[in-house]
C-alpha atoms as a PDB file:
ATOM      1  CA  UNK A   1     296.103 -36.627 287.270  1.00  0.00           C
ATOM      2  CA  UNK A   2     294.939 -37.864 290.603  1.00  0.00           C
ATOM      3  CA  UNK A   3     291.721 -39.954 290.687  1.00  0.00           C
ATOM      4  CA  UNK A   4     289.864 -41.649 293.312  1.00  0.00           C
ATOM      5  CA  UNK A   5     287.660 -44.663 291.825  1.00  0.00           C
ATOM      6  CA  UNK A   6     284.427 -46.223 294.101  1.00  0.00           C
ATOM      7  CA  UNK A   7     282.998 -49.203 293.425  1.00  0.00           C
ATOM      8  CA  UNK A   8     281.348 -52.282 294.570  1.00  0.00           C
ATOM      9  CA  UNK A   9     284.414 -54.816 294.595  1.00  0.00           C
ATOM     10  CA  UNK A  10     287.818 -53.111 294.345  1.00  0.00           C
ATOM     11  CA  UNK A  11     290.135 -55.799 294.124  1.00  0.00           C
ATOM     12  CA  UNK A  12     287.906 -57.198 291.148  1.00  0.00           C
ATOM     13  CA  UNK A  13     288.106 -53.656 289.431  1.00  0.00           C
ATOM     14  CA  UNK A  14     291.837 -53.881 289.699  1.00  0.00           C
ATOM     15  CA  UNK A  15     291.853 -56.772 287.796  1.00  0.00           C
ATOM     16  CA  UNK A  16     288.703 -56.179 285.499  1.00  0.00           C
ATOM     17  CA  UNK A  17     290.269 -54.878 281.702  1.00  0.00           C
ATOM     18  CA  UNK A  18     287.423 -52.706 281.478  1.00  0.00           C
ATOM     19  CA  UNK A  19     287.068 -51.381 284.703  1.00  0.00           C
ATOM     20  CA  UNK A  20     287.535 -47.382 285.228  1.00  0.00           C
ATOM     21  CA  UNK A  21     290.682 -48.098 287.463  1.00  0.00           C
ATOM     22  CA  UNK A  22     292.546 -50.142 284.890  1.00  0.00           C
ATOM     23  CA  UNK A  23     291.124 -47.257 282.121  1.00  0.00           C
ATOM     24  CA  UNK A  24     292.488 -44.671 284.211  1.00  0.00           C
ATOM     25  CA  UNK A  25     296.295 -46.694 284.763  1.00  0.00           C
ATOM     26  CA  UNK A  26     295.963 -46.787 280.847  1.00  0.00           C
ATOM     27  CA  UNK A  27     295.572 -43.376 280.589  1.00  0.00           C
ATOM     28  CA  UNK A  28     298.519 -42.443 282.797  1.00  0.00           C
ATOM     29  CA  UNK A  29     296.573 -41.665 285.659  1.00  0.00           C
ATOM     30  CA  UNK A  30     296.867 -42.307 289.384  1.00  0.00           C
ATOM     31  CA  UNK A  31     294.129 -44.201 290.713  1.00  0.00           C
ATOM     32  CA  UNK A  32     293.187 -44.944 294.470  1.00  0.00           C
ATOM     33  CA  UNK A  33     290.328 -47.390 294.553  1.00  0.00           C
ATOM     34  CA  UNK A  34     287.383 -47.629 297.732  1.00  0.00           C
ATOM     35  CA  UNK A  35     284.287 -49.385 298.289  1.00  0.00           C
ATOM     36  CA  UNK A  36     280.878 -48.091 298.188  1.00  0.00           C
ATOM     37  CA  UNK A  37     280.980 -47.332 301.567  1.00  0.00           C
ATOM     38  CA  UNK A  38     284.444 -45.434 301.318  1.00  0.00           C
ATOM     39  CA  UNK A  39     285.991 -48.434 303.319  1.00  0.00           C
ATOM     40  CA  UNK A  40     289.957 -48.169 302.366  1.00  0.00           C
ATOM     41  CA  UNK A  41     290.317 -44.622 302.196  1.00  0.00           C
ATOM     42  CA  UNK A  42     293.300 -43.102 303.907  1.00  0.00           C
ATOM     43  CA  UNK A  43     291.683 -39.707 304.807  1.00  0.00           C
ATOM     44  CA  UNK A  44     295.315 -38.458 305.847  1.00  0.00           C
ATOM     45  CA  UNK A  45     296.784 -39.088 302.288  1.00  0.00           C
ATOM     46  CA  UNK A  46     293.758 -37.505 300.582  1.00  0.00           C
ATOM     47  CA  UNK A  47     294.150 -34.588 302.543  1.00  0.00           C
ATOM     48  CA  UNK A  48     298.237 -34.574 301.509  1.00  0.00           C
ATOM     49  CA  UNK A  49     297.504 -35.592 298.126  1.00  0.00           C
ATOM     50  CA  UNK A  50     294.133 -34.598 296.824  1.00  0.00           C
ATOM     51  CA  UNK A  51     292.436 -36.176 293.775  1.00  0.00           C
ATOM     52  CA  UNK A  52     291.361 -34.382 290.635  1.00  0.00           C
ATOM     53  CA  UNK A  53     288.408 -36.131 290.509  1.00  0.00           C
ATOM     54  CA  UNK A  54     286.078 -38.843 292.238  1.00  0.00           C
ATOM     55  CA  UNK A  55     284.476 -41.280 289.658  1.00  0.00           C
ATOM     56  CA  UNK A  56     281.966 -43.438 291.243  1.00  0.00           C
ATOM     57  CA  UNK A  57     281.445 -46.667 288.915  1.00  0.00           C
ATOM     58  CA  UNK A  58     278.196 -47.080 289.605  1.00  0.00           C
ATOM     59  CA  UNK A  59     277.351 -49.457 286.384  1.00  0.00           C
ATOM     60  CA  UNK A  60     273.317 -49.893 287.246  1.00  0.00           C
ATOM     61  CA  UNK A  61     273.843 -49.457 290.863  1.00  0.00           C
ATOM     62  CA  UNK A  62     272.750 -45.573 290.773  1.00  0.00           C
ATOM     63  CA  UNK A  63     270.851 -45.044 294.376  1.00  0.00           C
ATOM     64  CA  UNK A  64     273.971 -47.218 295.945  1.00  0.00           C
ATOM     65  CA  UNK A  65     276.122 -44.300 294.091  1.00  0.00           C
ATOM     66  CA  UNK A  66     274.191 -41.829 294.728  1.00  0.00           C
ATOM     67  CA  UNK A  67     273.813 -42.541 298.390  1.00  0.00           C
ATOM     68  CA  UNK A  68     277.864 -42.360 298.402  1.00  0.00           C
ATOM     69  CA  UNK A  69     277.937 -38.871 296.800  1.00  0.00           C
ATOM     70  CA  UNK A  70     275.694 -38.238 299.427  1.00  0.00           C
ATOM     71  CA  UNK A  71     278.043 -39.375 302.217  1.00  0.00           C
ATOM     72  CA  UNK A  72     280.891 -37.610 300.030  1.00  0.00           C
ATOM     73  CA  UNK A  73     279.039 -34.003 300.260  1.00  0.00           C
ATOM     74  CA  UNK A  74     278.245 -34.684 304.077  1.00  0.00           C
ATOM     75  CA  UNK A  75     281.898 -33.664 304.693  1.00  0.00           C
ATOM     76  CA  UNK A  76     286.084 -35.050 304.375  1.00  0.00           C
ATOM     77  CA  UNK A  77     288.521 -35.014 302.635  1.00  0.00           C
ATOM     78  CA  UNK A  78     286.592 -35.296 299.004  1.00  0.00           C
ATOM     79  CA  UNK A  79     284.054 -32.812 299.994  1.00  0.00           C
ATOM     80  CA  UNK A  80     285.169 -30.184 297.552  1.00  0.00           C
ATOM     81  CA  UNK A  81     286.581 -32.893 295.100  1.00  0.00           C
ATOM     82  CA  UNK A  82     284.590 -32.799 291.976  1.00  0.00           C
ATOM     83  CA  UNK A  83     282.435 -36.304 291.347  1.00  0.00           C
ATOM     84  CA  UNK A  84     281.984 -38.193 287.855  1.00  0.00           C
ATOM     85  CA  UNK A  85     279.370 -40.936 287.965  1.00  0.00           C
ATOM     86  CA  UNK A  86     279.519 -43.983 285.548  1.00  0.00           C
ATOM     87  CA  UNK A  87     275.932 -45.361 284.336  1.00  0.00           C
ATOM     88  CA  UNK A  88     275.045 -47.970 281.996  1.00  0.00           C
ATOM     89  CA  UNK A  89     272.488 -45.972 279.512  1.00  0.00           C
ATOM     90  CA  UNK A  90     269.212 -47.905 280.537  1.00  0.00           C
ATOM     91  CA  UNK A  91     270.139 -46.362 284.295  1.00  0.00           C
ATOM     92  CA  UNK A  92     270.604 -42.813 283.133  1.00  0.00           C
ATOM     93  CA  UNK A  93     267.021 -41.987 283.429  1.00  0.00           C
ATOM     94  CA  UNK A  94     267.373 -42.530 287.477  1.00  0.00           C
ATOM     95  CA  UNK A  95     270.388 -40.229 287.996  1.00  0.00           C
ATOM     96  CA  UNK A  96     269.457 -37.166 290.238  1.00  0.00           C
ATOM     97  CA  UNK A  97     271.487 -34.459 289.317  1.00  0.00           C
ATOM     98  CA  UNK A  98     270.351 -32.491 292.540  1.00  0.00           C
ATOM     99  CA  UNK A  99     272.800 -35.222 294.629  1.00  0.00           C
ATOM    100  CA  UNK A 100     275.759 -33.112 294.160  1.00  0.00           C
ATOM    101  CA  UNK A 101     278.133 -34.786 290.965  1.00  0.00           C
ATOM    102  CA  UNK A 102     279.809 -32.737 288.182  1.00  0.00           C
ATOM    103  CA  UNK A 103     279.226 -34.854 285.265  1.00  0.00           C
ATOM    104  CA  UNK A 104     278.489 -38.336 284.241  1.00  0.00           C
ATOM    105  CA  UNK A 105     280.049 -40.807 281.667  1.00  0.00           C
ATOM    106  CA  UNK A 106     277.993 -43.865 279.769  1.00  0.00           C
ATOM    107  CA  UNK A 107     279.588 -47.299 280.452  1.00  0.00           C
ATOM    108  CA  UNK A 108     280.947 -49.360 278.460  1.00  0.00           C
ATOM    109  CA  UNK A 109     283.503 -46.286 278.890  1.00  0.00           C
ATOM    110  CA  UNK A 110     285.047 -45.299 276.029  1.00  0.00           C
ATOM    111  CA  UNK A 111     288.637 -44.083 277.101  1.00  0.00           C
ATOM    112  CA  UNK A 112     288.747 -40.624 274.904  1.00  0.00           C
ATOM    113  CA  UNK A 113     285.532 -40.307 276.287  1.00  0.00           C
ATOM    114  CA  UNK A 114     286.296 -40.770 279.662  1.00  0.00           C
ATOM    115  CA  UNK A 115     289.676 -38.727 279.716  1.00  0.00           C
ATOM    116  CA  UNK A 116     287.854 -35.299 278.536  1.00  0.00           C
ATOM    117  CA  UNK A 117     284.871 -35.487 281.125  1.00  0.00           C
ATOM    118  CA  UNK A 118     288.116 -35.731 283.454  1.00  0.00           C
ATOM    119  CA  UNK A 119     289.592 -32.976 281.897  1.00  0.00           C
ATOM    120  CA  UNK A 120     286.318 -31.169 281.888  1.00  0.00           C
ATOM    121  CA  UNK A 121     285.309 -31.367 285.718  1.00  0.00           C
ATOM    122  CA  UNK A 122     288.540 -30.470 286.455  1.00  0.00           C
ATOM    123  CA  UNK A 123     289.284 -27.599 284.280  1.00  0.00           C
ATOM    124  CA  UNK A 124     286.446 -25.855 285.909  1.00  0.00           C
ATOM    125  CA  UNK A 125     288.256 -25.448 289.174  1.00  0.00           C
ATOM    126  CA  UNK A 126     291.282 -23.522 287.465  1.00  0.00           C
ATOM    127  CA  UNK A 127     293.379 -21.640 290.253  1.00  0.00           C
ATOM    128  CA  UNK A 128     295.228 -18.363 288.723  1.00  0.00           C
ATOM    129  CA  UNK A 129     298.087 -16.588 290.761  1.00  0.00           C
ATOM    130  CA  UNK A 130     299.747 -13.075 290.281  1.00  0.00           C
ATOM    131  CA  UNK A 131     303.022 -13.399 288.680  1.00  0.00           C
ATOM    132  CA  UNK A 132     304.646 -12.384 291.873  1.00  0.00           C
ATOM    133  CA  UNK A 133     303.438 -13.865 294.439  1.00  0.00           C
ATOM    134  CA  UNK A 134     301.179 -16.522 293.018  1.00  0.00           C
ATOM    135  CA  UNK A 135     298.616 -18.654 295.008  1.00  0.00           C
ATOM    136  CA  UNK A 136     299.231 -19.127 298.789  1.00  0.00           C
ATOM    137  CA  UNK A 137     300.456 -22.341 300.002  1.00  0.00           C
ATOM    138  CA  UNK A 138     297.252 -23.459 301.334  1.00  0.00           C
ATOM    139  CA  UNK A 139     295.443 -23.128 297.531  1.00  0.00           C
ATOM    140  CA  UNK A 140     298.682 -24.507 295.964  1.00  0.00           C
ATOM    141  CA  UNK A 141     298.310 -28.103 298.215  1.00  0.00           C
ATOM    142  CA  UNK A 142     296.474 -30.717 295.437  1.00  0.00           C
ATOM    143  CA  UNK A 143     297.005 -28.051 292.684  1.00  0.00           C
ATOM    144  CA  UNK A 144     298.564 -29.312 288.945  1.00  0.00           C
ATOM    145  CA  UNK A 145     301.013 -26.431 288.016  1.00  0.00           C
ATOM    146  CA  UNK A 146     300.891 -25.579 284.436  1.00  0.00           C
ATOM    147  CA  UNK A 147     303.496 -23.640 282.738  1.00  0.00           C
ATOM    148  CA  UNK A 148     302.847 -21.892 279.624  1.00  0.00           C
ATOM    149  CA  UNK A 149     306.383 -21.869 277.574  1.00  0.00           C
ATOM    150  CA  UNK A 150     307.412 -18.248 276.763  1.00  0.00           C
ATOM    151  CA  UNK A 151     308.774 -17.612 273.022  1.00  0.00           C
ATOM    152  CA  UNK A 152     310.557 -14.411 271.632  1.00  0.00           C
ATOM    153  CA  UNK A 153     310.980 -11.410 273.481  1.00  0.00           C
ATOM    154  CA  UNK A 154     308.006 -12.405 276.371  1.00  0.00           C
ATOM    155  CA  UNK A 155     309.045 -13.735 279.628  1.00  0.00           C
ATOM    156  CA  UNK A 156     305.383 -13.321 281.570  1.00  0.00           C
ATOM    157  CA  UNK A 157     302.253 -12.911 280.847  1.00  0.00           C
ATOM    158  CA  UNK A 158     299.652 -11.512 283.308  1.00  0.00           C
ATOM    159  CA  UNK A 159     296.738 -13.132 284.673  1.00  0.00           C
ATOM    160  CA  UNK A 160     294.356 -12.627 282.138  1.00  0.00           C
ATOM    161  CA  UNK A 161     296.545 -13.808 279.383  1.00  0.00           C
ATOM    162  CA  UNK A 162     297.114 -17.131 280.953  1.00  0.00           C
ATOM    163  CA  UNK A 163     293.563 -17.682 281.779  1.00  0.00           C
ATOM    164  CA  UNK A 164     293.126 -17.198 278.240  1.00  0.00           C
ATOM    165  CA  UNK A 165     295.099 -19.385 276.850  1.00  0.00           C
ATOM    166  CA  UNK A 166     294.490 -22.246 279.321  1.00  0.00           C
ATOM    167  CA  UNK A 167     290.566 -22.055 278.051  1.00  0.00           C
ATOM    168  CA  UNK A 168     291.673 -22.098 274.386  1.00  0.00           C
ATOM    169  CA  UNK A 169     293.287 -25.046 274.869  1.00  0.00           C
ATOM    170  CA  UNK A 170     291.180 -26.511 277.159  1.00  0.00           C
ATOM    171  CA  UNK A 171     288.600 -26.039 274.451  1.00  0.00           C
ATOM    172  CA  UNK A 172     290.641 -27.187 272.056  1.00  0.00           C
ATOM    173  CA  UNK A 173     291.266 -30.835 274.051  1.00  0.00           C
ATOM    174  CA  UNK A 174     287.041 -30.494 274.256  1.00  0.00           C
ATOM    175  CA  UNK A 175     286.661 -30.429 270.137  1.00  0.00           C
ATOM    176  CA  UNK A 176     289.563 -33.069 269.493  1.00  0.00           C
ATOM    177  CA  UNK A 177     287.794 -35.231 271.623  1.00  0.00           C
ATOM    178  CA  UNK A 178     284.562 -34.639 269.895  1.00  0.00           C
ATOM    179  CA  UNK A 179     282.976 -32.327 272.353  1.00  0.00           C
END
């Protein structure tokens, strides 16, 4: 999983144990980390290489954050990207949910925690193909292919059938992770 990570100081998250960067690297995750201002972006890679997710580490900095997913919805590469925002709890109460994020996630982060909001946001922008031809190549750029191992006498399944059981076991990862 792709992530991009903003924050206020990213060569101090890079270094910070706690930081969502190095909790993402833990996690097996590809992080590219930007400023608050989106300073250090490469807008060409993004565009090649498309994140999962955007998770803006806003701590109890929320209308700096929030000014960001602002300038993220305005247009670019992220614009479509879904957006996780990290908030200490006594900040919570001044998140606007009308700025355009997906989901949010307490800090201290808890890594389990952290990994199915992830999951979550980006489950809900599941791409399904025909068996024949699939998805074109413009929807298959930034796309995770899943593959769905066959057993017995089965070699495909249709649409339908894979949708379903991508949602069982994306509800599934949900309930082991306490959701």
């Amino acid at each position: 999983m792709r992530a991009v990570v903003i924050c206020a100081d990213p060569e101090q998250a890079a270094a910070e144990p706690t930081s969502v960067a190095t909790l993402l690297g833990e996690l097996g995750c590809r992080a590219t980390l930007a400023r608050f201002d989106l300073g250090g972006l490469d807008e060409v890679a993004l565009a090649t290489h498309p994140p999962n997710v955007v998770i803006i580490e806003a701590a109890d900095d929320v209308q700096r954050a929030q000014r960001t997913i602002k300038r993220i919805r305005d247009g670019g590469p992220l614009v479509d990207t879904p957006i996780l925002i990290a908030v200490t709890l006594p900040r919570l109460n001044a998140l606007d949910f009308s700025v355009g994020f997906s989901d949010f996630v307490l800090m201290p982060i808890v890594p389990a925690e952290l990994y199915a909001r992830m999951r979550q946001v980006d489950w809900r922008t599941a791409t399904f193909g025909s068996e024949g031809t699939g998805v074109s190549d413009e929807w298959r750029r930034g796309l995770t292919r899943v593959c769905i191992p066959m057993r017995g006498r089965a070699d495909s399944l249709n649409v339908a059938a894979s949708a379903a059981v991508l949602l069982f076991e994306a509800r599934a990862a949900l309930d082991e992770a306490g959701h």
